[in-house]
C-alpha atoms as a PDB file:
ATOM      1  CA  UNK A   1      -7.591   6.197  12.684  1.00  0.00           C
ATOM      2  CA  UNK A   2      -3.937   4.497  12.988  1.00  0.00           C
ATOM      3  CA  UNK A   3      -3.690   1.037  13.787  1.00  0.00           C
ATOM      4  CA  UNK A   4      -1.915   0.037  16.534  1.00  0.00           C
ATOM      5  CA  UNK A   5      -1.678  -4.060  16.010  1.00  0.00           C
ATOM      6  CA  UNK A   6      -4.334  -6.503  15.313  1.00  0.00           C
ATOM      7  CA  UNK A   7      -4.653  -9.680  16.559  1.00  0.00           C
ATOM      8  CA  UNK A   8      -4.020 -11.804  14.391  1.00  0.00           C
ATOM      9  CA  UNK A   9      -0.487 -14.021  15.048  1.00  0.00           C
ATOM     10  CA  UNK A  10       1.751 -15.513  11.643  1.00  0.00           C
ATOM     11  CA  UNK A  11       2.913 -18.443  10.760  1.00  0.00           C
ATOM     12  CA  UNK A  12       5.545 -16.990   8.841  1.00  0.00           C
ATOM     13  CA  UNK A  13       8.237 -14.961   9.213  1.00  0.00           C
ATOM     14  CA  UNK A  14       7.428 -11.724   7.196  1.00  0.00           C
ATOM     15  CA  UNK A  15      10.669 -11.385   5.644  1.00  0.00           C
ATOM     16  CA  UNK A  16       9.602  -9.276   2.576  1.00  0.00           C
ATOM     17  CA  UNK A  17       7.295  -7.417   4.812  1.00  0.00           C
ATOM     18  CA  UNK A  18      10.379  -6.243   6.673  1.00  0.00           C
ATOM     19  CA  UNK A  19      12.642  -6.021   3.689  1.00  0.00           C
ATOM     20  CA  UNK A  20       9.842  -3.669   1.707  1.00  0.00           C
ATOM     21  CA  UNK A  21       9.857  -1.778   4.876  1.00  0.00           C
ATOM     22  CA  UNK A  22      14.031  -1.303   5.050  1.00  0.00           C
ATOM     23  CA  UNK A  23      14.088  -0.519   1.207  1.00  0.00           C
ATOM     24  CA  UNK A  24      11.449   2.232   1.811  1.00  0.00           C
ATOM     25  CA  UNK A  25      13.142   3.793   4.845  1.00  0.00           C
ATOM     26  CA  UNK A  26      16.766   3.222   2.770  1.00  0.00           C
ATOM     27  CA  UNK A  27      15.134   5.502  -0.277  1.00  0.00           C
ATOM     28  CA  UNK A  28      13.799   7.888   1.838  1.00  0.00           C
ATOM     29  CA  UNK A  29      17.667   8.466   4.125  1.00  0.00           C
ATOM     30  CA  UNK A  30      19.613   7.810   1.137  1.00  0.00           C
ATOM     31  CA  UNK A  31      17.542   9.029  -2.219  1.00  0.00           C
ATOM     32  CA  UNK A  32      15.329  11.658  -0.525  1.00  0.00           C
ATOM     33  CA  UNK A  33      17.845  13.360   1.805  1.00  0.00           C
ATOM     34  CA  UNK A  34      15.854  12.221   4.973  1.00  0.00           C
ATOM     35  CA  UNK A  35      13.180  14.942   3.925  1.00  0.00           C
ATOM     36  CA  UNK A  36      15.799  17.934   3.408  1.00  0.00           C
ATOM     37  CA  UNK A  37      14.093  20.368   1.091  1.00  0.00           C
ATOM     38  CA  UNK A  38      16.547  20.513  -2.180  1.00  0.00           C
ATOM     39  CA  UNK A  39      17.042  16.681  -1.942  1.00  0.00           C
ATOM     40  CA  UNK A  40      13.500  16.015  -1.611  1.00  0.00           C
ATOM     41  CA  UNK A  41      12.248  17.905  -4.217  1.00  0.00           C
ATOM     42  CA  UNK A  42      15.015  16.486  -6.665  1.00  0.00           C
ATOM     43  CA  UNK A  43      14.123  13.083  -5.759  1.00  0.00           C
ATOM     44  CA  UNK A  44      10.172  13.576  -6.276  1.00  0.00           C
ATOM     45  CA  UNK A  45      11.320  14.963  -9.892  1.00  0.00           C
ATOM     46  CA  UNK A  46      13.506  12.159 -10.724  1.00  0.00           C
ATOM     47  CA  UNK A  47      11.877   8.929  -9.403  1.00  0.00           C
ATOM     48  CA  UNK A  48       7.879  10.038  -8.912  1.00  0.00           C
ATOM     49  CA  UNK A  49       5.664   9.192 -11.876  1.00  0.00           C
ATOM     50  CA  UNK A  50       4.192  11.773 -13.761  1.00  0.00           C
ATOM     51  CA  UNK A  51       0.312  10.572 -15.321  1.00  0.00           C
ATOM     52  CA  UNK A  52       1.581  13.169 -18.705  1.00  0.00           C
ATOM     53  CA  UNK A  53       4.732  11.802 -18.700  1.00  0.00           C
ATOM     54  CA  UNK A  54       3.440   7.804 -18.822  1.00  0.00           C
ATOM     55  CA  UNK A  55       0.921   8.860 -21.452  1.00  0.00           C
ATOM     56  CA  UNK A  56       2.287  11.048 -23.930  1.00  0.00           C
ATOM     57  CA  UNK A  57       1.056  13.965 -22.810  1.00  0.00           C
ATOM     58  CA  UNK A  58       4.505  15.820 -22.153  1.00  0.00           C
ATOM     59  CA  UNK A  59       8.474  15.661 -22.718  1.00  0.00           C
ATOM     60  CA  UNK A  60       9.283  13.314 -20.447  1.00  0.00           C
ATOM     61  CA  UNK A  61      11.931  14.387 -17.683  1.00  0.00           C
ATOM     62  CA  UNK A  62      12.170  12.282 -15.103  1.00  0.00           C
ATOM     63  CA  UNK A  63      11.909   8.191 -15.717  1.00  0.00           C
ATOM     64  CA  UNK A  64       8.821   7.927 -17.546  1.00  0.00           C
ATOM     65  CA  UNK A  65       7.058   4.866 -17.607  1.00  0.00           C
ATOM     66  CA  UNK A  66      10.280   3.222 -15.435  1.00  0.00           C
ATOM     67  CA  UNK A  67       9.002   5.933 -12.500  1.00  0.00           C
ATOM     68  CA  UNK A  68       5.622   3.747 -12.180  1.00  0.00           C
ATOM     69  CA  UNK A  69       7.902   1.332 -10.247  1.00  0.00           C
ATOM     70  CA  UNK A  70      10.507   3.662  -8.747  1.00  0.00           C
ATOM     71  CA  UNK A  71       7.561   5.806  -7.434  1.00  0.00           C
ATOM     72  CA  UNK A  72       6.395   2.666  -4.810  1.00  0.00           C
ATOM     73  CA  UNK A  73       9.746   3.522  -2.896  1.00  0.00           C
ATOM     74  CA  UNK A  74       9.411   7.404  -2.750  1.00  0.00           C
ATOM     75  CA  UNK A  75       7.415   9.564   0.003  1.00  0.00           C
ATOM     76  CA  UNK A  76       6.582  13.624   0.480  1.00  0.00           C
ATOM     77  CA  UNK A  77       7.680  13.880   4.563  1.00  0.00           C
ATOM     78  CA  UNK A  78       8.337  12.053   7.680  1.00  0.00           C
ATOM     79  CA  UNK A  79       4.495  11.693   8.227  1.00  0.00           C
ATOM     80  CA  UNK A  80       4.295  10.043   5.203  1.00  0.00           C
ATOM     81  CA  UNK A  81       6.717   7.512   5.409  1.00  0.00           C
ATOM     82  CA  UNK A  82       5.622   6.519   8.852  1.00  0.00           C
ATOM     83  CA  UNK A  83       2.005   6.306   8.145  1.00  0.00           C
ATOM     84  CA  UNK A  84       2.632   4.046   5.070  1.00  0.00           C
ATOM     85  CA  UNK A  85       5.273   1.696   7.129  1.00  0.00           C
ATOM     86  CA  UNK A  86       2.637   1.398   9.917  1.00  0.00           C
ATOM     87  CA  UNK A  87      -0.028   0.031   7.464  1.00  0.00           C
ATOM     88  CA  UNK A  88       2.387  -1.871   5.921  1.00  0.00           C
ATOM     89  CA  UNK A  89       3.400  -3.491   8.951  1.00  0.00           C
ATOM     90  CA  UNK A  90       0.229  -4.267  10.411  1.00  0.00           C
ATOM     91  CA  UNK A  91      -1.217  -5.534   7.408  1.00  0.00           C
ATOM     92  CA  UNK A  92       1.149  -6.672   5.363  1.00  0.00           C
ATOM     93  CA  UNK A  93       2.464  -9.256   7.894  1.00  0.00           C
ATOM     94  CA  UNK A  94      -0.880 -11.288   7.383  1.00  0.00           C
ATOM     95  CA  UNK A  95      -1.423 -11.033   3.799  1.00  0.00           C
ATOM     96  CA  UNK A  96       2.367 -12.355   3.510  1.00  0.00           C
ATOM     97  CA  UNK A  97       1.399 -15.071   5.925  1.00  0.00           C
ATOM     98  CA  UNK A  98      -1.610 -16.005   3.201  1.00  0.00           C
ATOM     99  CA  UNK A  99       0.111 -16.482   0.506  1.00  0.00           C
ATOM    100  CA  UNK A 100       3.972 -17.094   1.287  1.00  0.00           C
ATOM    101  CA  UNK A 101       7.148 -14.571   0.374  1.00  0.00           C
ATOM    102  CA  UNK A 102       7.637 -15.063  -3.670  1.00  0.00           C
ATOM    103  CA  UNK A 103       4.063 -14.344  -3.909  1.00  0.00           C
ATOM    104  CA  UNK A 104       3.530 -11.475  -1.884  1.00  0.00           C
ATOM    105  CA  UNK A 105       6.227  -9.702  -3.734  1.00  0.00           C
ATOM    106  CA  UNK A 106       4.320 -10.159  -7.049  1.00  0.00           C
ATOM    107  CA  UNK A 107       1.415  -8.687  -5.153  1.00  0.00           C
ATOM    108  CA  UNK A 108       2.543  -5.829  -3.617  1.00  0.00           C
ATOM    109  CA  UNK A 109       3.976  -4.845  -7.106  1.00  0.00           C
ATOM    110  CA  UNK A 110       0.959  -5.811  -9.220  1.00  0.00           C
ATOM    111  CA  UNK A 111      -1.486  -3.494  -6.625  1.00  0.00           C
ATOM    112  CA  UNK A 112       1.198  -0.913  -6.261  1.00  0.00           C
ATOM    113  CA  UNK A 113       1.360  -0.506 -10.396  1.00  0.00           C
ATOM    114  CA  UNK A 114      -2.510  -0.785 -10.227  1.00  0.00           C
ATOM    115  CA  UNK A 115      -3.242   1.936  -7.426  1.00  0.00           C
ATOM    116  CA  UNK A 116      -0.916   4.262 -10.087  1.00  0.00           C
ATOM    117  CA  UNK A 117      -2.997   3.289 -13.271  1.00  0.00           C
ATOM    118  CA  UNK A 118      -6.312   4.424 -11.447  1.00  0.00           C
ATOM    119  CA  UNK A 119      -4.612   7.212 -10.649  1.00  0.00           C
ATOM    120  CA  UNK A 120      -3.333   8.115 -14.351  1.00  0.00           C
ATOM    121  CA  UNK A 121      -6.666   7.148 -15.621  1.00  0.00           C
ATOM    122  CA  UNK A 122      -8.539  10.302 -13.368  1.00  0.00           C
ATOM    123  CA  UNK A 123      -5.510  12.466 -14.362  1.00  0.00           C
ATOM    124  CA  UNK A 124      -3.601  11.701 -17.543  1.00  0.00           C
ATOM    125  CA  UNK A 125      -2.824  15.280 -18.140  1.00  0.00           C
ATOM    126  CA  UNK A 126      -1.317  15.998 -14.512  1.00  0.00           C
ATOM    127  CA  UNK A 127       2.370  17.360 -14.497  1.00  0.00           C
ATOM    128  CA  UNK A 128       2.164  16.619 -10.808  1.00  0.00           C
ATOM    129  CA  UNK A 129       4.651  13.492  -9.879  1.00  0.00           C
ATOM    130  CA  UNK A 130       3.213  10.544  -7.503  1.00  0.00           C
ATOM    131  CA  UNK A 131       5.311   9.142  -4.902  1.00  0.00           C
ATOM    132  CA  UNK A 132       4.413   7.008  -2.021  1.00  0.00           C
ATOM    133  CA  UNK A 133       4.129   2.933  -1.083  1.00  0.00           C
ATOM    134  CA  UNK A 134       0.165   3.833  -0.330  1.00  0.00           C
ATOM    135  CA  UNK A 135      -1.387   2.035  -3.684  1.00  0.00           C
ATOM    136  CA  UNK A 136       0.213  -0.957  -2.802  1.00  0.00           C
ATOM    137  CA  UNK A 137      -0.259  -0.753   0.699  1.00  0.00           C
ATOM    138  CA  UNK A 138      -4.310  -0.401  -0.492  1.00  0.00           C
ATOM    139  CA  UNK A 139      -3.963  -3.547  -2.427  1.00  0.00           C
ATOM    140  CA  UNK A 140      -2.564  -5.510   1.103  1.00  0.00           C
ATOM    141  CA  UNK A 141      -5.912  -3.347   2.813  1.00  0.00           C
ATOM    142  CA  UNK A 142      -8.513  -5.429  -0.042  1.00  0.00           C
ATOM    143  CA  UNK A 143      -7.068  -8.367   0.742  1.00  0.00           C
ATOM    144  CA  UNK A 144      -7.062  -8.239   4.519  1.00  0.00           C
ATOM    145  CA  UNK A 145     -10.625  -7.595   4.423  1.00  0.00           C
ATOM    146  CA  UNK A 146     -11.488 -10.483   2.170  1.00  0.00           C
ATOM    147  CA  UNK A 147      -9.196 -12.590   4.412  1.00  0.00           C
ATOM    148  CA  UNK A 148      -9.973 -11.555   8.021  1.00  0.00           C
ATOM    149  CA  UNK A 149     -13.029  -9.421   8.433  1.00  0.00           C
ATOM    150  CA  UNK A 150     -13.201 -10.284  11.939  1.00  0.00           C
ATOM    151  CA  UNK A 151      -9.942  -9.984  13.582  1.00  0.00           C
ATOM    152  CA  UNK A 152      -9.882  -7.290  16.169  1.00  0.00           C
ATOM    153  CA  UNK A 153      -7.397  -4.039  15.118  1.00  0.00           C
ATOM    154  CA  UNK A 154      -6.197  -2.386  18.177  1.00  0.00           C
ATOM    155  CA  UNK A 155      -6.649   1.373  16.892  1.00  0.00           C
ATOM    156  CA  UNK A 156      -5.288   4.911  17.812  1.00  0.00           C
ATOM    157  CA  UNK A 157      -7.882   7.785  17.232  1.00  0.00           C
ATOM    158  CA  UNK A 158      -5.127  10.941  18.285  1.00  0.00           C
ATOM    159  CA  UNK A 159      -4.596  12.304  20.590  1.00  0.00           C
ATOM    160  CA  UNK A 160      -6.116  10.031  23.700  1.00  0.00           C
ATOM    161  CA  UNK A 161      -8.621   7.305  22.186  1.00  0.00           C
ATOM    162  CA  UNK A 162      -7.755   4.014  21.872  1.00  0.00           C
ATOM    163  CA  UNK A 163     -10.187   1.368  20.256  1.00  0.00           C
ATOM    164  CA  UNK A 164     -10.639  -2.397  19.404  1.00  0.00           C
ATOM    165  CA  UNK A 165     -12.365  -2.485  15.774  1.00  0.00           C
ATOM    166  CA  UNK A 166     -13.103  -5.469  13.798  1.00  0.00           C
ATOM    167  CA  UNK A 167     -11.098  -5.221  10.309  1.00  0.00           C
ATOM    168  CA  UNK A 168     -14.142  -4.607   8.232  1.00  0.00           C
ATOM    169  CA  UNK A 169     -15.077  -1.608   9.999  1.00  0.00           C
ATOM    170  CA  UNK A 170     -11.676  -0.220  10.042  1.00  0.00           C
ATOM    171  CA  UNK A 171     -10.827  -1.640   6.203  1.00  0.00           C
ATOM    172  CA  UNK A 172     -14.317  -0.270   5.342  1.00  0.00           C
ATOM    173  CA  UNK A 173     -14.775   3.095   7.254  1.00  0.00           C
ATOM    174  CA  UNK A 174     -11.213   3.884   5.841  1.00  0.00           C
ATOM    175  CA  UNK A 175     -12.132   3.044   1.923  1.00  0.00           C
ATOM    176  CA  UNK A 176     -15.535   4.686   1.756  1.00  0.00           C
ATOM    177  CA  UNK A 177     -13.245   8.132   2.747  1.00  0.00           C
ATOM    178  CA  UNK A 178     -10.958   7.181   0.062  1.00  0.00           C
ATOM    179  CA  UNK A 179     -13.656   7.053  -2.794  1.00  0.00           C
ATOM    180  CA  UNK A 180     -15.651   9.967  -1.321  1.00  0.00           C
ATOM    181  CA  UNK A 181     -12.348  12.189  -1.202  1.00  0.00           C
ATOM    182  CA  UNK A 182     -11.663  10.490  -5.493  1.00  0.00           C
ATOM    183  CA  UNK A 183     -15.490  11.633  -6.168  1.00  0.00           C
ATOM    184  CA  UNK A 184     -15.037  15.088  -4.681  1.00  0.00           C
ATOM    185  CA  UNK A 185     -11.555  15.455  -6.568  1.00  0.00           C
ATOM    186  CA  UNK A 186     -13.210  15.073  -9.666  1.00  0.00           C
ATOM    187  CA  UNK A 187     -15.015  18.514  -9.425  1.00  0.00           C
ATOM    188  CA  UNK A 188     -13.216  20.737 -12.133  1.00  0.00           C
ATOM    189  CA  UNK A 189     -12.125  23.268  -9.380  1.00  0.00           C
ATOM    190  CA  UNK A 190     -10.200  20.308  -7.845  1.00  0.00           C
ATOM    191  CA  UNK A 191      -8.891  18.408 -10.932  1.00  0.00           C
ATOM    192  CA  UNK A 192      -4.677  19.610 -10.848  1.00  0.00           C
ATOM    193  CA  UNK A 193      -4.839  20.619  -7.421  1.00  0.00           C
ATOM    194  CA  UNK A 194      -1.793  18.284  -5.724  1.00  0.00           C
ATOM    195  CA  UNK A 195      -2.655  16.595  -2.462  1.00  0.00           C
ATOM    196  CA  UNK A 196      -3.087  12.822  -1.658  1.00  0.00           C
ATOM    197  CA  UNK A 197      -3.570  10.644  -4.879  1.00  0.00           C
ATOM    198  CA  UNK A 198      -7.287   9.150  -3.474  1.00  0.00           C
ATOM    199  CA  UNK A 199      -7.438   7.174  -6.433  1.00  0.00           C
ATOM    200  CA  UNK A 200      -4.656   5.310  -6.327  1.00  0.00           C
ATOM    201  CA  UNK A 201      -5.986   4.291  -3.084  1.00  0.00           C
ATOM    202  CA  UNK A 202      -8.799   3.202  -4.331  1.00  0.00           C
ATOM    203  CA  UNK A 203      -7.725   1.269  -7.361  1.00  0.00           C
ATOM    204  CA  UNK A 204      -5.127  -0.530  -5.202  1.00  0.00           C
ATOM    205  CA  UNK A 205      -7.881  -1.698  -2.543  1.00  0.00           C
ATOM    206  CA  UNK A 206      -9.853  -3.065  -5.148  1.00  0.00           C
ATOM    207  CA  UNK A 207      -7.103  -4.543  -6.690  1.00  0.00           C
ATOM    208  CA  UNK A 208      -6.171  -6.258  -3.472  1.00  0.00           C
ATOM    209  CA  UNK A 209      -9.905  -7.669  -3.356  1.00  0.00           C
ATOM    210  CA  UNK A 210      -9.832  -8.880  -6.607  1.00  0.00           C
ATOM    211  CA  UNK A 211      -6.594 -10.795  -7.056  1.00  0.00           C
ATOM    212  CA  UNK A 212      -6.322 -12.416  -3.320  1.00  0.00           C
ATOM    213  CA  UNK A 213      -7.985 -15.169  -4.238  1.00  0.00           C
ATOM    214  CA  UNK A 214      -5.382 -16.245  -7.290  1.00  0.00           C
ATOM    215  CA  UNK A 215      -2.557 -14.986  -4.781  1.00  0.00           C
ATOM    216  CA  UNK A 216      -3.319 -16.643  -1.210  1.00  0.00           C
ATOM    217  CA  UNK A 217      -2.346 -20.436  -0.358  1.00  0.00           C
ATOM    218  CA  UNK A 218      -5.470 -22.010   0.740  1.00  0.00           C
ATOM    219  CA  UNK A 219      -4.011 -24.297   3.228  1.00  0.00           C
ATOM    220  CA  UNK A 220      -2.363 -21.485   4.929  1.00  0.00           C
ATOM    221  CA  UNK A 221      -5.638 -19.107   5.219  1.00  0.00           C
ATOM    222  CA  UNK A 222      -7.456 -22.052   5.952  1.00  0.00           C
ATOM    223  CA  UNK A 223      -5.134 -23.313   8.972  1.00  0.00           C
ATOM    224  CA  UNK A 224      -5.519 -19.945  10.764  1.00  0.00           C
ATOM    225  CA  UNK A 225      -8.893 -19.373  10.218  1.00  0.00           C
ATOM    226  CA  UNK A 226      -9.655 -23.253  11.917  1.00  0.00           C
ATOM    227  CA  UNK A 227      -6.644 -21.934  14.110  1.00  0.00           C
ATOM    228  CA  UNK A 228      -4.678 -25.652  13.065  1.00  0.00           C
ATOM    229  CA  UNK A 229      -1.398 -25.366  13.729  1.00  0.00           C
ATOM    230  CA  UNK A 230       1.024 -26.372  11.037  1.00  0.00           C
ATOM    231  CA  UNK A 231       3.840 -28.626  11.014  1.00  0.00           C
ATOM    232  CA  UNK A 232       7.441 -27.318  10.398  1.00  0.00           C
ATOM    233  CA  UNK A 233       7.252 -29.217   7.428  1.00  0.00           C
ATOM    234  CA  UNK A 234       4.064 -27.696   5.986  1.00  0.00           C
ATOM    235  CA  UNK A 235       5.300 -24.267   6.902  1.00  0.00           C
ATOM    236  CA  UNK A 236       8.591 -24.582   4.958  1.00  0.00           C
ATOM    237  CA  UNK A 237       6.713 -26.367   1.718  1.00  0.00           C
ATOM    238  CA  UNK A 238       4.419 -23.526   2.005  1.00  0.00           C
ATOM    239  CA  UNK A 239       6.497 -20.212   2.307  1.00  0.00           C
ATOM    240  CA  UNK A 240       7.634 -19.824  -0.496  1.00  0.00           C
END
């Protein structure tokens, strides 16, 4: 399922919504060679974040524990990149909106180095880098669902369905596949096999549902919710 848009109009610009967006397209042209093979593989090695690395468990090559942060800005392909910016986009927006620009940054960082701790916790020994803006992208996901369970995501299922779903369902259906794909990984036969790091995912979501309610502005998830529109005045006292 890829989500289209959602209806759910901001108060706010969503400047570090966009500017998250431009610094993960900027690493991906300018670190990661736009996906060309030698350059991508480099990059993965120098700025992804080994779990063996962070705890001890080899030499360390690339960054170290410095890659937990560098690692948010790196992707594997074109596909990945996209899908991440899409989510990002269509969630991200709102969350932003909820809680104003300064704090949204500290959120998307706090979920981002969360989503990799999960994932270093289910696989301290892996050699295998991470890379990819997902965990924190999870963490936007939790809060979303806390914030608007209801709002209607317009929603892509390839290659001809389109679908109205109410967040929750979407938010929901898309988590429980998370955790069942983290359960299944945890078979021995599956333990260093690379793929998609589900429990990252999963840590960032609930880290999203956990900290929203230290991280949103009341009066701003409150307004949209009663659908109040805000003074210019409120708005700018409020954004940041």
């Amino acid at each position: 399922m890829i989500p289209i848009r959602d209806e759910n109009p901001t108060e706010l610009t969503p400047f570090v919504s966009m500017i998250l967006i431009g610094l993960n397209v900027a690493a991906w042209i300018l670190l990661q060679g736009a996906g060309s093979p030698p350059v991508l593989l480099a990059s993965i090695e120098a700025f992804g974040s080994v779990p063996c690395e962070v705890t001890g468990g080899c030499p360390v090559r690339g960054l170290g524990q410095s890659a937990l942060l560098t690692s948010l800005f790196m992707h594997g392909s074109w596909g990945h990149l996209i899908g991440n910016m899409v989510f990002l986009w269509v969630f991200g927006n709102n969350v932003e909106d909820s809680m104003g620009h300064l704090r949204f940054i500290v959120f998307y960082l706090v979920c981002g180095l969360t989503a990799s701790a999960a994932h270093i916790l289910f696989a301290p020994n892996s050699a295998i880098p991470m890379v990819g803006a997902s965990g924190a992208i999870s963490g936007i996901m939790g809060a979303y669902v806390l914030l608007y369970p209801r709002v209607r995501v317009h929603t892509w299922l390839p290659p001809f369905f389109f679908v109205d779903l109410p967040a929750w369902y979407f938010l929901g259906y898309w988590f429980v596949i998370q955790l069942m794909m983290g359960l299944s990984s945890l078979a021995p036969t599956m333990a260093e096999q690379g793929g998609v790091a589900v429990w990252a995912h999963v840590g960032g979501f609930v880290a999203g549902v956990v900290l929203i309610r230290l991280f949103e502005k009341r009066r701003l998830t409150e307004a949209k919710r009663k659908k109040v529109k805000l003074s210019r005045a409120e708005i700018a006292d409020l954004e940041w």
